[in-house]
N, C-alpha and C. Protein backbone atom coordinates (compact mmCIF):
# COMPACT_ATOMS: atom_id res chain seq x y z
N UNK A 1 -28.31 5.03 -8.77
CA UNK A 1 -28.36 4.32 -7.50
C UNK A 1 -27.54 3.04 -7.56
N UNK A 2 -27.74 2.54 -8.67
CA UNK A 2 -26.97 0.84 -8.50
C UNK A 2 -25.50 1.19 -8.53
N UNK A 3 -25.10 2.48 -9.26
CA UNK A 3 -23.89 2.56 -9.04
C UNK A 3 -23.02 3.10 -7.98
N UNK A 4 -23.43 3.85 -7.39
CA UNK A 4 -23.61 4.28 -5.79
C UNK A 4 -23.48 2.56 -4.82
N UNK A 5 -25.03 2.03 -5.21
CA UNK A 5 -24.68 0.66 -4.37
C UNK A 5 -23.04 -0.49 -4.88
N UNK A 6 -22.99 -0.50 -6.08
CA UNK A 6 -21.69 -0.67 -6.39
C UNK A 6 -20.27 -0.37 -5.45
N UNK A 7 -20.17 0.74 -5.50
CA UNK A 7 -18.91 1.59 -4.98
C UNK A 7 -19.08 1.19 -3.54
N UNK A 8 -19.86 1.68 -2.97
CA UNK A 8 -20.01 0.97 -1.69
C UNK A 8 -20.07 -0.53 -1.43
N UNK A 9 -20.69 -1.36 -2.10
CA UNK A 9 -19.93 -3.05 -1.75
C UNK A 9 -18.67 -3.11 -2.24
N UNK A 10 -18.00 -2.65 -2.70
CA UNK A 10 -16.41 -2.62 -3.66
C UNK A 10 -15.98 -2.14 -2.08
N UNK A 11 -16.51 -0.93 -1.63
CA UNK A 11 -15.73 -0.29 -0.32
C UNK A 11 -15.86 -1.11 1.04
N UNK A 12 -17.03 -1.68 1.15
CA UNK A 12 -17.13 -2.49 2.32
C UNK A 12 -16.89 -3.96 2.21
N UNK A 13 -16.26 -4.76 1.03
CA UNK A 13 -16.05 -5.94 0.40
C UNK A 13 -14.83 -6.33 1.50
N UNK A 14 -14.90 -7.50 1.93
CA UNK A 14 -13.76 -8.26 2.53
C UNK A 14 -12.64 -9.40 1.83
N UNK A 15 -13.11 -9.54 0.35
CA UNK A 15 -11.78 -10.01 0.01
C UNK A 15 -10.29 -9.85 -0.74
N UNK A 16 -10.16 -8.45 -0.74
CA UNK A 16 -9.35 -7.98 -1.36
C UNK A 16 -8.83 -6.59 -0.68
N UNK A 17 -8.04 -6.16 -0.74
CA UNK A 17 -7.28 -4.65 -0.31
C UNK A 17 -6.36 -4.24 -1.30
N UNK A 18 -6.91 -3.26 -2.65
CA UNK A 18 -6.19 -3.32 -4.09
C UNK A 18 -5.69 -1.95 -3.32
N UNK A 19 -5.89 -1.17 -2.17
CA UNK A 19 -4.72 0.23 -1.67
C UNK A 19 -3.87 -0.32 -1.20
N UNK A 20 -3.71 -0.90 -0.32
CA UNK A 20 -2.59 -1.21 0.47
C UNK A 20 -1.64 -2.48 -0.50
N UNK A 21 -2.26 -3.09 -1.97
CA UNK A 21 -1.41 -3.50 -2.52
C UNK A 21 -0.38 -2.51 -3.25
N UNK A 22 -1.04 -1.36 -3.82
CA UNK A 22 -0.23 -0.62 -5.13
C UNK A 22 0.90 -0.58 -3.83
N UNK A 23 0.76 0.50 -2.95
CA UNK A 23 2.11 0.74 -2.55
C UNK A 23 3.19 -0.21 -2.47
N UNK A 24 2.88 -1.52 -1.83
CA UNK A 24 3.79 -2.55 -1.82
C UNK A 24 4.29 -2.82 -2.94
N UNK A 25 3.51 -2.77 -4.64
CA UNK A 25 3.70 -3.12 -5.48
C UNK A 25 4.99 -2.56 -6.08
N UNK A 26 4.74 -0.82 -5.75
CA UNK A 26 5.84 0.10 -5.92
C UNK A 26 7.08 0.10 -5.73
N UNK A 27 7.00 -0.54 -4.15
CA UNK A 27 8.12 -0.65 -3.19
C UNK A 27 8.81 -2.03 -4.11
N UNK A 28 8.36 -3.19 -4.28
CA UNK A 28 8.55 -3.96 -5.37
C UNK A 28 9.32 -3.67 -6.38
N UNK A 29 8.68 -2.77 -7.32
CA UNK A 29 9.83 -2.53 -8.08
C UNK A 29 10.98 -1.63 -8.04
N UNK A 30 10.93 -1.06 -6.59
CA UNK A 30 12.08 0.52 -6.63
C UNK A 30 12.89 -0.61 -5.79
N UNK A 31 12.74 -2.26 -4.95
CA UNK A 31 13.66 -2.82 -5.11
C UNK A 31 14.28 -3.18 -6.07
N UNK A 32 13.83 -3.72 -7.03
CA UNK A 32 14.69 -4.24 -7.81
C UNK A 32 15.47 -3.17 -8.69
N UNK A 33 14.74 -1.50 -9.04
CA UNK A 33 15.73 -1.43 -9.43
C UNK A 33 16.82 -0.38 -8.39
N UNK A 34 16.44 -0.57 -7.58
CA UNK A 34 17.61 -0.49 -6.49
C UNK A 34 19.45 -0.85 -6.94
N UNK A 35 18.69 -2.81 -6.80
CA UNK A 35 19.19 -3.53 -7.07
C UNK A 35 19.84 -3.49 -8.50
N UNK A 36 19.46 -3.21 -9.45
CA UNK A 36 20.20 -2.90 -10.96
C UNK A 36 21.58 -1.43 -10.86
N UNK A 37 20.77 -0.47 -10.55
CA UNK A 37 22.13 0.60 -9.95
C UNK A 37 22.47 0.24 -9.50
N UNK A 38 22.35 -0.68 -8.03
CA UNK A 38 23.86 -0.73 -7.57
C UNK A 38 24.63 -1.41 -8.23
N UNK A 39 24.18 -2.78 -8.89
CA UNK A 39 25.17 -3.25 -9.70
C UNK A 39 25.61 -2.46 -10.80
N UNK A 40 25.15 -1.69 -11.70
CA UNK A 40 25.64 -1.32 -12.37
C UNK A 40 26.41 0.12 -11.74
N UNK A 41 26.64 0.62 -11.00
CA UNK A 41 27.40 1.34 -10.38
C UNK A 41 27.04 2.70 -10.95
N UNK A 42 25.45 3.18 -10.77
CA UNK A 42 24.73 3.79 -11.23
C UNK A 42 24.44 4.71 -10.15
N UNK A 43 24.86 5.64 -9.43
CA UNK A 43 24.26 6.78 -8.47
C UNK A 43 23.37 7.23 -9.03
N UNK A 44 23.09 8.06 -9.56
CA UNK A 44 21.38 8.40 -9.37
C UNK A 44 20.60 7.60 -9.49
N UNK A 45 20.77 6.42 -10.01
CA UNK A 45 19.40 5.65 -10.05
C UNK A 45 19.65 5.16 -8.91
N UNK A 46 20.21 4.28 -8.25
CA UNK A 46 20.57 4.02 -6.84
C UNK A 46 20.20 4.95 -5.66
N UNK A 47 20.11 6.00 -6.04
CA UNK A 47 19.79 7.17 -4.83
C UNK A 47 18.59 7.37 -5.00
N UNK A 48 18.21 7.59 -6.39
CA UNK A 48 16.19 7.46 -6.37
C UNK A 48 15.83 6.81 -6.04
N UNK A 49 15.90 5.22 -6.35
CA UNK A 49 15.36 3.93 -6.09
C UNK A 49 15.63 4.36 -4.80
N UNK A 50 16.14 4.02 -4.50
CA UNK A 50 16.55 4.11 -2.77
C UNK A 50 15.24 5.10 -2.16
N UNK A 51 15.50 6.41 -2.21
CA UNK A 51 14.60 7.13 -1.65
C UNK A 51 13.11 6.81 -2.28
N UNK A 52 12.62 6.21 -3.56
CA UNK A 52 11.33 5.40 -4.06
C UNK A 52 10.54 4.21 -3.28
N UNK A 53 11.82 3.52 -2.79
CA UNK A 53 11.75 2.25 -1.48
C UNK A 53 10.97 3.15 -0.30
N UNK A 54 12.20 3.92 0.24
CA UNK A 54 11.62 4.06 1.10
C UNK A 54 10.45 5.05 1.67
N UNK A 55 9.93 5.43 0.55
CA UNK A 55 8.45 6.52 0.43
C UNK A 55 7.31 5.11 0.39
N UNK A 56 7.58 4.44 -0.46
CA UNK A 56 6.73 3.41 -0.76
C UNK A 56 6.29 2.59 -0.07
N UNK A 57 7.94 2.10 0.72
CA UNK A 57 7.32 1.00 2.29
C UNK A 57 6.26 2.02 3.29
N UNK A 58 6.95 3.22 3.96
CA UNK A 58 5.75 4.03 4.69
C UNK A 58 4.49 4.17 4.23
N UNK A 59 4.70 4.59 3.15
CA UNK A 59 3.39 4.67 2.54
C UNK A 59 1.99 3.29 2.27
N UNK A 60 2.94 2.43 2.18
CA UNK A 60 2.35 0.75 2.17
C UNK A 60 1.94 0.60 3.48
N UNK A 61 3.03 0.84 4.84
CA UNK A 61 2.70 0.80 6.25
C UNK A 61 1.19 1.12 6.69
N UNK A 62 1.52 2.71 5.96
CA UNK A 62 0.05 3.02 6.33
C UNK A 62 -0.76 2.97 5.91
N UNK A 63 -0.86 2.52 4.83
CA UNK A 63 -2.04 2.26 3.91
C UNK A 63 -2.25 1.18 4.55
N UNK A 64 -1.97 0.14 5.40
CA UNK A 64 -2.37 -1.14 6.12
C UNK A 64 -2.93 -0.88 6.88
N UNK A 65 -2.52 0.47 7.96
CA UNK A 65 -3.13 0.70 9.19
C UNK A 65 -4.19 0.93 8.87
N UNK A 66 -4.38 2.17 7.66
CA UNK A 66 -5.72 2.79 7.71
C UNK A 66 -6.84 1.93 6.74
N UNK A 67 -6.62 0.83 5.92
CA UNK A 67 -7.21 0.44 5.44
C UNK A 67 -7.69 -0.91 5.84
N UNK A 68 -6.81 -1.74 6.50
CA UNK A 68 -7.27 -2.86 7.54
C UNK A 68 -7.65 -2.72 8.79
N UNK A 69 -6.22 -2.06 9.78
CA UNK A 69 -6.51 -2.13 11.30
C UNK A 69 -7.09 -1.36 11.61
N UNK A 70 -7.65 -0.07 11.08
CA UNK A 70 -8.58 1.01 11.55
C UNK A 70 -9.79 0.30 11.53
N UNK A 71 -10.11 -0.78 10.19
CA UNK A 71 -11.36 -1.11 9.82
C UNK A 71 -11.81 -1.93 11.37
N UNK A 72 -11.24 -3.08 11.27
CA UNK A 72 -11.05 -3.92 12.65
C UNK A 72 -10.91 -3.45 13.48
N UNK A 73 -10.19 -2.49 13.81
CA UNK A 73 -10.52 -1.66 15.20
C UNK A 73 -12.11 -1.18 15.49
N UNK A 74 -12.58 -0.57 14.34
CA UNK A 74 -13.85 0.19 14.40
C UNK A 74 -14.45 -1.01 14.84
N UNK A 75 -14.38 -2.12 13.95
CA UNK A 75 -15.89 -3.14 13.91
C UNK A 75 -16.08 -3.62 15.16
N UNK A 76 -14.81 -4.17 16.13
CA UNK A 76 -14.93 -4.55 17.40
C UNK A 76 -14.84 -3.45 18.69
N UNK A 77 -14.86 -2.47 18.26
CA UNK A 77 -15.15 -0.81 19.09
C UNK A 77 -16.65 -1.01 19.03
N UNK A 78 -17.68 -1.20 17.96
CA UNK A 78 -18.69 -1.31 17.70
C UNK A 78 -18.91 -2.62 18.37
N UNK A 79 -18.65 -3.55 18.02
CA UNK A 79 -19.51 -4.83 18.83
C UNK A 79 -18.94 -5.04 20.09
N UNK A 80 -17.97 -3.96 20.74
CA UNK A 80 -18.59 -3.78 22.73
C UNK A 80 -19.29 -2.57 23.34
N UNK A 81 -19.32 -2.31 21.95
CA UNK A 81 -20.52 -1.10 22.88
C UNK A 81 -22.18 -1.76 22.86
């Protein structure tokens, strides 16, 4: 039971959002090494990174929607009814 009650204050906790960080975190580093192929005049790594960016930003996008603004949507859906 306590661990059950655990998981659930971890899930309903308001000061942190560790989902919607990893992705950003990702996107983070497939900039920079973006940024290393191109300087080093590296195509495939430049074309992964690249396509790594941009899986990572969407994926970060929505991990915001569904993990913040859904939340906030619900809570004040709930306090006008």
């Amino acid at each position: 039971m306590r661990f059950i009650r655990t998981v659930q204050q971890i899930h309903n906790d308001e000061r942190g959002h560790v989902e919607v960080g990893v992705p950003a975190l990702v996107a983070a580093i497939a900039a920079i090494v973006l940024a290393i192929g191109a300087a080093a005049d590296s195509d495939v790594v430049t074309i992964i990174s690249g396509v790594v960016l941009g899986v990572a930003l969407l994926a970060a996008s929505l991990a915001r929607h569904r993990q913040i603004d859904y939340d906030v949507w619900r809570r004040l859906d709930k306090l006008e009814k």
